[in-house]
Protein backbone atom coordinates (compact mmCIF):
# COMPACT_ATOMS: atom_id res chain seq x y z
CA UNK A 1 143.46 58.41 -47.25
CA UNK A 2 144.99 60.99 -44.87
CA UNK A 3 143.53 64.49 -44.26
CA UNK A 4 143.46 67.13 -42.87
CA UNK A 5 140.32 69.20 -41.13
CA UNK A 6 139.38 72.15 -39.42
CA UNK A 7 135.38 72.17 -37.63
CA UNK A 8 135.18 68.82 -39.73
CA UNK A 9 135.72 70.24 -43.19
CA UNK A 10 138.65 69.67 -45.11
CA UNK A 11 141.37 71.94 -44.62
CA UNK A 12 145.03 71.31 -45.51
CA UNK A 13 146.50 68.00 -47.03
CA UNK A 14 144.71 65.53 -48.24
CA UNK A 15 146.39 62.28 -49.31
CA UNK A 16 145.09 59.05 -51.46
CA UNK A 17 146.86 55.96 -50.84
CA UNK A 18 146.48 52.68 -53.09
CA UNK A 19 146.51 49.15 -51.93
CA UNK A 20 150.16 48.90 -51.29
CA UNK A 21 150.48 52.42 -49.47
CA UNK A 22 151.34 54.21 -53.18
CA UNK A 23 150.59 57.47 -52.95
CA UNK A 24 148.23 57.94 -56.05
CA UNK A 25 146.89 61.73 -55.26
CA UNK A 26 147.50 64.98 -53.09
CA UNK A 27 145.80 67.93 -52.88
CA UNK A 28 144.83 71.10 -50.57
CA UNK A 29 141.82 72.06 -49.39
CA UNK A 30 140.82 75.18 -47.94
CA UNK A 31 137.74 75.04 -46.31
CA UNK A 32 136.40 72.22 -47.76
CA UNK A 33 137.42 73.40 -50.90
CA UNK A 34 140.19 71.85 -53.35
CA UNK A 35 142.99 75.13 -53.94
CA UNK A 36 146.32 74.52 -55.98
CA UNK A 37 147.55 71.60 -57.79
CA UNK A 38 145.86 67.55 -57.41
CA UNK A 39 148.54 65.87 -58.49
CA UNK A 40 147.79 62.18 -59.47
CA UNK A 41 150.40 59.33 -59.87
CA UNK A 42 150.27 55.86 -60.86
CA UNK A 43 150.98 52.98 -58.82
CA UNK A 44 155.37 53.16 -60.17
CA UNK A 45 154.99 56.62 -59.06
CA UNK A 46 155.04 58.21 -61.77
CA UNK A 47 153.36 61.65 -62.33
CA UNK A 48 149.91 60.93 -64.69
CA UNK A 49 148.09 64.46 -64.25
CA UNK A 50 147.71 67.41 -62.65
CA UNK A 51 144.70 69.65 -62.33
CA UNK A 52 144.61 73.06 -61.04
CA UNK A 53 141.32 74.40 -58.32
CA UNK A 54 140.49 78.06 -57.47
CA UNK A 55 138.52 77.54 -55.04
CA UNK A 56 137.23 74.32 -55.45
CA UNK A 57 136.67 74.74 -59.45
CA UNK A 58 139.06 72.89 -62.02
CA UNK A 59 140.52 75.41 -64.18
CA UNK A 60 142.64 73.07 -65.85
CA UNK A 61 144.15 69.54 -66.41
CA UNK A 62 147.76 68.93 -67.47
């Protein structure tokens, strides 16, 4: 995983990697708190999901 943080709380980018350096999710945080669009992909790369934070609460899954 690479992050961002600000004071030690998440705050910017945050990236999951798998095993073999996939990228499997992204998603910004401000404040600690998850804002925008996770996206989550699979280990081809292909886009599986999306879910959508106001800060830091789902609102929805696509």
């Amino acid at each position: 995983m690479k992050a961002e943080y600000k004071d030690d709380i998440p705050h910017g980018v945050s990236t999951w990697y798998n095993e073999y350096e996939t990228k499997t999710s992204e998603v910004n945080f401000m404040n600690g708190k998850k804002e925008g669009i996770q996206s989550f992909w699979n280990g081809n790369g292909i886009l599986i999901k999306e879910e959508v934070y106001e800060n830091g609460e789902l609102i929805e899954t696509r």
